[in-house]
N, C-alpha and C. Protein backbone atom coordinates (compact mmCIF):
# COMPACT_ATOMS: atom_id res chain seq x y z
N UNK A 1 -5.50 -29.70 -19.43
CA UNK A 1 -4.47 -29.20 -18.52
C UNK A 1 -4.76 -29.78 -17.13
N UNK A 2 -3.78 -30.24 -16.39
CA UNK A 2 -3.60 -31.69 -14.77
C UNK A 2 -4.51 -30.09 -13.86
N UNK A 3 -5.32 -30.45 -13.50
CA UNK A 3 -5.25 -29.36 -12.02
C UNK A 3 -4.10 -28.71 -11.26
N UNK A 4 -3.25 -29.89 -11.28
CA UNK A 4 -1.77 -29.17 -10.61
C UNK A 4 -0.67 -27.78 -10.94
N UNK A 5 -1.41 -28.04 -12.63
CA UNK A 5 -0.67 -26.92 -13.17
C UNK A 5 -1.63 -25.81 -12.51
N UNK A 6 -2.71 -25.58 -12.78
CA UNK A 6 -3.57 -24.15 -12.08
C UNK A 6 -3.30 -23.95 -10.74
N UNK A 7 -2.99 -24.95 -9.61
CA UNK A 7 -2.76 -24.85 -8.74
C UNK A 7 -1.73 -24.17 -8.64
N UNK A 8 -0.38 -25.01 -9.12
CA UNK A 8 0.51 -23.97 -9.21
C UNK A 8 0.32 -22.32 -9.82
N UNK A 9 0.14 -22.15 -10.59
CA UNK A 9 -0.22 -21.11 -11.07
C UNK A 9 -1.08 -20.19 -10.58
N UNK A 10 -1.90 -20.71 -9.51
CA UNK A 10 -2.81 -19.90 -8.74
C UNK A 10 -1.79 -19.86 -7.61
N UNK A 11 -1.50 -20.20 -6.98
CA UNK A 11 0.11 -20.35 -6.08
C UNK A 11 0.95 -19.10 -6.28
N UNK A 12 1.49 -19.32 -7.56
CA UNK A 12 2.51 -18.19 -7.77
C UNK A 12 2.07 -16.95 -7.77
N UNK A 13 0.72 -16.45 -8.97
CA UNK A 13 0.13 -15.53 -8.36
C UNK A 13 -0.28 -14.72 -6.79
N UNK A 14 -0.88 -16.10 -5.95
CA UNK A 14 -0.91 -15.48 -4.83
C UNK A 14 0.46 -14.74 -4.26
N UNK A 15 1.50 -15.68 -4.54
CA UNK A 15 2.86 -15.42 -3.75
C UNK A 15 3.21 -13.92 -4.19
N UNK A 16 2.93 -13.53 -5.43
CA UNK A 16 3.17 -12.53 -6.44
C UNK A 16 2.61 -11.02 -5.55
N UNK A 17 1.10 -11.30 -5.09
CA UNK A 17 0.71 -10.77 -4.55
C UNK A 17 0.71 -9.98 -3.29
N UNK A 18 0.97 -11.46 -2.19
CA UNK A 18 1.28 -11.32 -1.60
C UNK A 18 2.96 -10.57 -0.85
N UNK A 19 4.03 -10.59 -1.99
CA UNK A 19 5.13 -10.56 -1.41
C UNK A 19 4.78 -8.82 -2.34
N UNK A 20 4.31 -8.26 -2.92
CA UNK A 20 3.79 -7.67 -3.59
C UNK A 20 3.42 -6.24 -2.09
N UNK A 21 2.60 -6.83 -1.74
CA UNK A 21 2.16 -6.05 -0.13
C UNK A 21 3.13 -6.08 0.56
N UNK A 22 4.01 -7.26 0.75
CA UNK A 22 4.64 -7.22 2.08
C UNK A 22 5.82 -6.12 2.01
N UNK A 23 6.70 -6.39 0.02
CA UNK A 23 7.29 -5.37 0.09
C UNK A 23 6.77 -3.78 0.38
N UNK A 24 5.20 -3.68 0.08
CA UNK A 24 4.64 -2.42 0.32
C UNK A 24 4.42 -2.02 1.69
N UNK A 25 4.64 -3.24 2.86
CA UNK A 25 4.10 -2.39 4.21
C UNK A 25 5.24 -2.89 5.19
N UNK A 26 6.95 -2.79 4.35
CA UNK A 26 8.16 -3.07 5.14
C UNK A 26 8.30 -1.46 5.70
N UNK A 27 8.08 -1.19 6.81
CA UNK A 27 8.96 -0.33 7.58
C UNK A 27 7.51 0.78 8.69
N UNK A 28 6.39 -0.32 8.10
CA UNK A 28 5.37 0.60 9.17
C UNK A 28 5.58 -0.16 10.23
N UNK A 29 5.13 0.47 11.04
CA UNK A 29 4.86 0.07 12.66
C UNK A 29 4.30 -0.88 13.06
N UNK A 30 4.41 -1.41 14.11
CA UNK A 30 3.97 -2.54 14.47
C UNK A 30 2.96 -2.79 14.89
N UNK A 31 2.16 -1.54 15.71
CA UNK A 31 0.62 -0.89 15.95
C UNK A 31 0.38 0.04 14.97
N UNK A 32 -0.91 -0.02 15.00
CA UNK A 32 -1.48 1.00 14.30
C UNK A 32 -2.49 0.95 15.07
N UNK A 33 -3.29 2.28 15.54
CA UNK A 33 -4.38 2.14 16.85
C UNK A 33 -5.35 3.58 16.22
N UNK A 34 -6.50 3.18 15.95
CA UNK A 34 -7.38 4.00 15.00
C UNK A 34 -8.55 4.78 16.28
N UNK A 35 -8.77 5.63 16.47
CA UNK A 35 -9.97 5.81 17.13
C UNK A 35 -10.10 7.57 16.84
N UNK A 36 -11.59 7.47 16.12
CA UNK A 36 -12.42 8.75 16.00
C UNK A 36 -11.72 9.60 15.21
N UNK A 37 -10.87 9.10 13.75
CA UNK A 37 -10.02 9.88 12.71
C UNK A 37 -8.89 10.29 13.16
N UNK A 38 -8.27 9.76 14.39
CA UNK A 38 -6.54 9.55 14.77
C UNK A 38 -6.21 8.11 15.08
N UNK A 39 -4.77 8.38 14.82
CA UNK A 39 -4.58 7.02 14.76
C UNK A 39 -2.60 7.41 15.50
N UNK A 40 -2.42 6.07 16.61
CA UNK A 40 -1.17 5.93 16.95
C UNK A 40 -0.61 5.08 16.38
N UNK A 41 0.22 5.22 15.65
CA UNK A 41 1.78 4.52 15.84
C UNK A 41 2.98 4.36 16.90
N UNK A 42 2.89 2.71 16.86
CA UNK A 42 4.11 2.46 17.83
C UNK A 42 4.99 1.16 17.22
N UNK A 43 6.13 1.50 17.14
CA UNK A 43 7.00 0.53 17.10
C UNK A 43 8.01 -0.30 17.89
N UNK A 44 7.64 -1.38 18.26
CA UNK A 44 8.11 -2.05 19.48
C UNK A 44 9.50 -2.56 19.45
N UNK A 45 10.51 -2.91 19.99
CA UNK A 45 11.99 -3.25 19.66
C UNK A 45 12.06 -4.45 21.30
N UNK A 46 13.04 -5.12 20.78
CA UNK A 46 13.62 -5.86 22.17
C UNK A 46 14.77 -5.30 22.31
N UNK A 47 15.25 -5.72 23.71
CA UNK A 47 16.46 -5.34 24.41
C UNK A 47 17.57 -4.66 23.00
N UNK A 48 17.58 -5.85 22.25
CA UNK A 48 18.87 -5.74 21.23
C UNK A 48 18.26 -4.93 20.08
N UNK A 49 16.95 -4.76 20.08
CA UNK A 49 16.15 -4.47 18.71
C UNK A 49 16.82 -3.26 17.92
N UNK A 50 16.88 -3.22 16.65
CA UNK A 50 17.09 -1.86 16.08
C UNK A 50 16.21 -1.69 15.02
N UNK A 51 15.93 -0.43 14.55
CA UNK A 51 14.97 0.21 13.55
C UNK A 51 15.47 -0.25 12.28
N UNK A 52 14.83 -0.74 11.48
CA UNK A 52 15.23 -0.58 9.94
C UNK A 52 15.34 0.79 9.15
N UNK A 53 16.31 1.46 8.11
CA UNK A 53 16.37 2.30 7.58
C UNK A 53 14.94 3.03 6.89
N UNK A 54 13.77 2.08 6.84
CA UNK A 54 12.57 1.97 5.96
C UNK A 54 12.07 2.07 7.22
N UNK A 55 11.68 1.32 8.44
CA UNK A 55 11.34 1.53 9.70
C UNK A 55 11.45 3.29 10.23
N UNK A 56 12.48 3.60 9.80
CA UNK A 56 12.83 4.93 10.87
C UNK A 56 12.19 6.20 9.60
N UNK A 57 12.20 5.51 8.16
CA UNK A 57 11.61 6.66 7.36
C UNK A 57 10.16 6.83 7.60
N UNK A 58 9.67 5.74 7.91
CA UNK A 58 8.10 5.58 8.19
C UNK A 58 7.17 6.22 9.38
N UNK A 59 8.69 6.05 10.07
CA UNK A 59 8.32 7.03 11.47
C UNK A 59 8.31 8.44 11.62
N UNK A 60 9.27 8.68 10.78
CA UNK A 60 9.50 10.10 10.14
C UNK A 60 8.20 10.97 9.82
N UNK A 61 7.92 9.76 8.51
CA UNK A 61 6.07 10.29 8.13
C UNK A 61 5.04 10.24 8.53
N UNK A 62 4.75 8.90 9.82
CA UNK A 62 3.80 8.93 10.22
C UNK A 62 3.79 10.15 11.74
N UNK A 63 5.43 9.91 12.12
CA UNK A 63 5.28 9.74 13.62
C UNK A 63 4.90 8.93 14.75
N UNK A 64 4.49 8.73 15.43
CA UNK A 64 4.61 7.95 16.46
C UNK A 64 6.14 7.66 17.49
N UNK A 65 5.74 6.65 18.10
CA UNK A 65 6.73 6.20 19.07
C UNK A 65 7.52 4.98 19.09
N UNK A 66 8.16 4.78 19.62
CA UNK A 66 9.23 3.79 19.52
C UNK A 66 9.13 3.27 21.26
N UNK A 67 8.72 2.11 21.50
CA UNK A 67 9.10 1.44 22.60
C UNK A 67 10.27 0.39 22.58
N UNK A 68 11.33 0.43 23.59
CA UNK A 68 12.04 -0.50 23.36
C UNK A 68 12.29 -1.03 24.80
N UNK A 69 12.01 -2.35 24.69
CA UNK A 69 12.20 -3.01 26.12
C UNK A 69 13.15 -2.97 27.25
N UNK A 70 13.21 -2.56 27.99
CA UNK A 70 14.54 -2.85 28.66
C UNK A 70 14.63 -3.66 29.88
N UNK A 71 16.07 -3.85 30.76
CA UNK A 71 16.28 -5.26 31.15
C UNK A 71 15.17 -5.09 32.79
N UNK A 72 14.37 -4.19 33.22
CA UNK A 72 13.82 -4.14 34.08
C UNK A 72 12.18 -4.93 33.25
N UNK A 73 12.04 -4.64 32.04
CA UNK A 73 10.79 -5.22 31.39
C UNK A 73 9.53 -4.12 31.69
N UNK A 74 9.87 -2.67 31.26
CA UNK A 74 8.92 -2.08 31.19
C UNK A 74 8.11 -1.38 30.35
N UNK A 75 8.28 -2.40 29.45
CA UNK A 75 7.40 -2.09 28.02
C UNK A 75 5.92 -1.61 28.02
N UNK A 76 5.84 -2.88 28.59
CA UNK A 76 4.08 -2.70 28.73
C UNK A 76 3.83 -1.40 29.33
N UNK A 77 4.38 -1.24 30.29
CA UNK A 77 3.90 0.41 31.22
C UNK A 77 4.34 1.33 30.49
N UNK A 78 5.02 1.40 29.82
CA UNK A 78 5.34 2.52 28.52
C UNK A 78 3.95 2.78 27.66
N UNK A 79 4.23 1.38 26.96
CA UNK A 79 2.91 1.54 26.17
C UNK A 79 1.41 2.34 26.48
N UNK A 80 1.00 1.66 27.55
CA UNK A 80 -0.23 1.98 28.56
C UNK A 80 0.24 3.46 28.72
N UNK A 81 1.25 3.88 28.93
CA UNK A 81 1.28 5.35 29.51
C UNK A 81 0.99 6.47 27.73
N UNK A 82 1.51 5.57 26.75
CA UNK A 82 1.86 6.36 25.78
C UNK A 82 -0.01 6.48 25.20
N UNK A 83 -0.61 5.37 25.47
CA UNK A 83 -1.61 5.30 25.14
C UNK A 83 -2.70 5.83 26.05
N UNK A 84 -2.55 6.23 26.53
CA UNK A 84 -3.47 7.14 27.70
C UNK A 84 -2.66 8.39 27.56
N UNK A 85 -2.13 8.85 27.35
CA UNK A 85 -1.78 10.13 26.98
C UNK A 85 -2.53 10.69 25.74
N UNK A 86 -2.41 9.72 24.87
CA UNK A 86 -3.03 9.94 23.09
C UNK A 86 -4.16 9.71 23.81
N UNK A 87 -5.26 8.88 24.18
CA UNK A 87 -6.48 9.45 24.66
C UNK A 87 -6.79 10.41 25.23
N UNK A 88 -6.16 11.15 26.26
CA UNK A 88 -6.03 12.04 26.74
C UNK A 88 -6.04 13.59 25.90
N UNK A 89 -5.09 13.28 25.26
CA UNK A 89 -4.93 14.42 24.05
C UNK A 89 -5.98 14.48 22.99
N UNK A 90 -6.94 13.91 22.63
CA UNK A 90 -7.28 13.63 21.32
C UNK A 90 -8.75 13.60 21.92
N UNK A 91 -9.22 13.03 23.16
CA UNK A 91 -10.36 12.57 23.29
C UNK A 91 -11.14 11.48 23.13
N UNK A 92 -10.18 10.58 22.72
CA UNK A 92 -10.76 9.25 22.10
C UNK A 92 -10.94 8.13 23.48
């Protein structure tokens, strides 16, 4: 048997695998931020961004937050604020 065939075949498997996970981790968040057995969720959006139906169920279960950019660009200071709060709260 050519090498090419295993290649392929080791190929498809991976792909198998891989698309395997990806369908398994469509609708978590875009952070995940772990410290001392808590953990934040945040899901980031642009100006136009919207949640996926699987996105907004995920949020549901995990909770967390939703940042969405707006036209002044104050994402980042959201974030930083959301994240010093959860330290704040938690102790981490």
């Amino acid at each position: 048997i050519p090498n090419s065939f295993w290649a392929v075949l080791f190929k498809n498997q991976a792909y198998g695998a891989i698309k395997e996970c990806s369908d398994y981790l469509k609708g978590w968040p875009d952070l995940l931020i772990f410290s001392c057995g808590y953990y934040l969720a945040v899901e980031l959006k642009s100006i136009n961004g919207t949640m996926s139906n699987k996105q907004k169920e995920k949020r549901r279960e995990l909770g967390g937050h939703l940042i969405k950019e707006d036209r002044e660009g104050n994402a980042f200071e959201k974030f930083k604020k959301i994240v010093y709060e959860w330290r704040v709260k938690y102790g981490v």
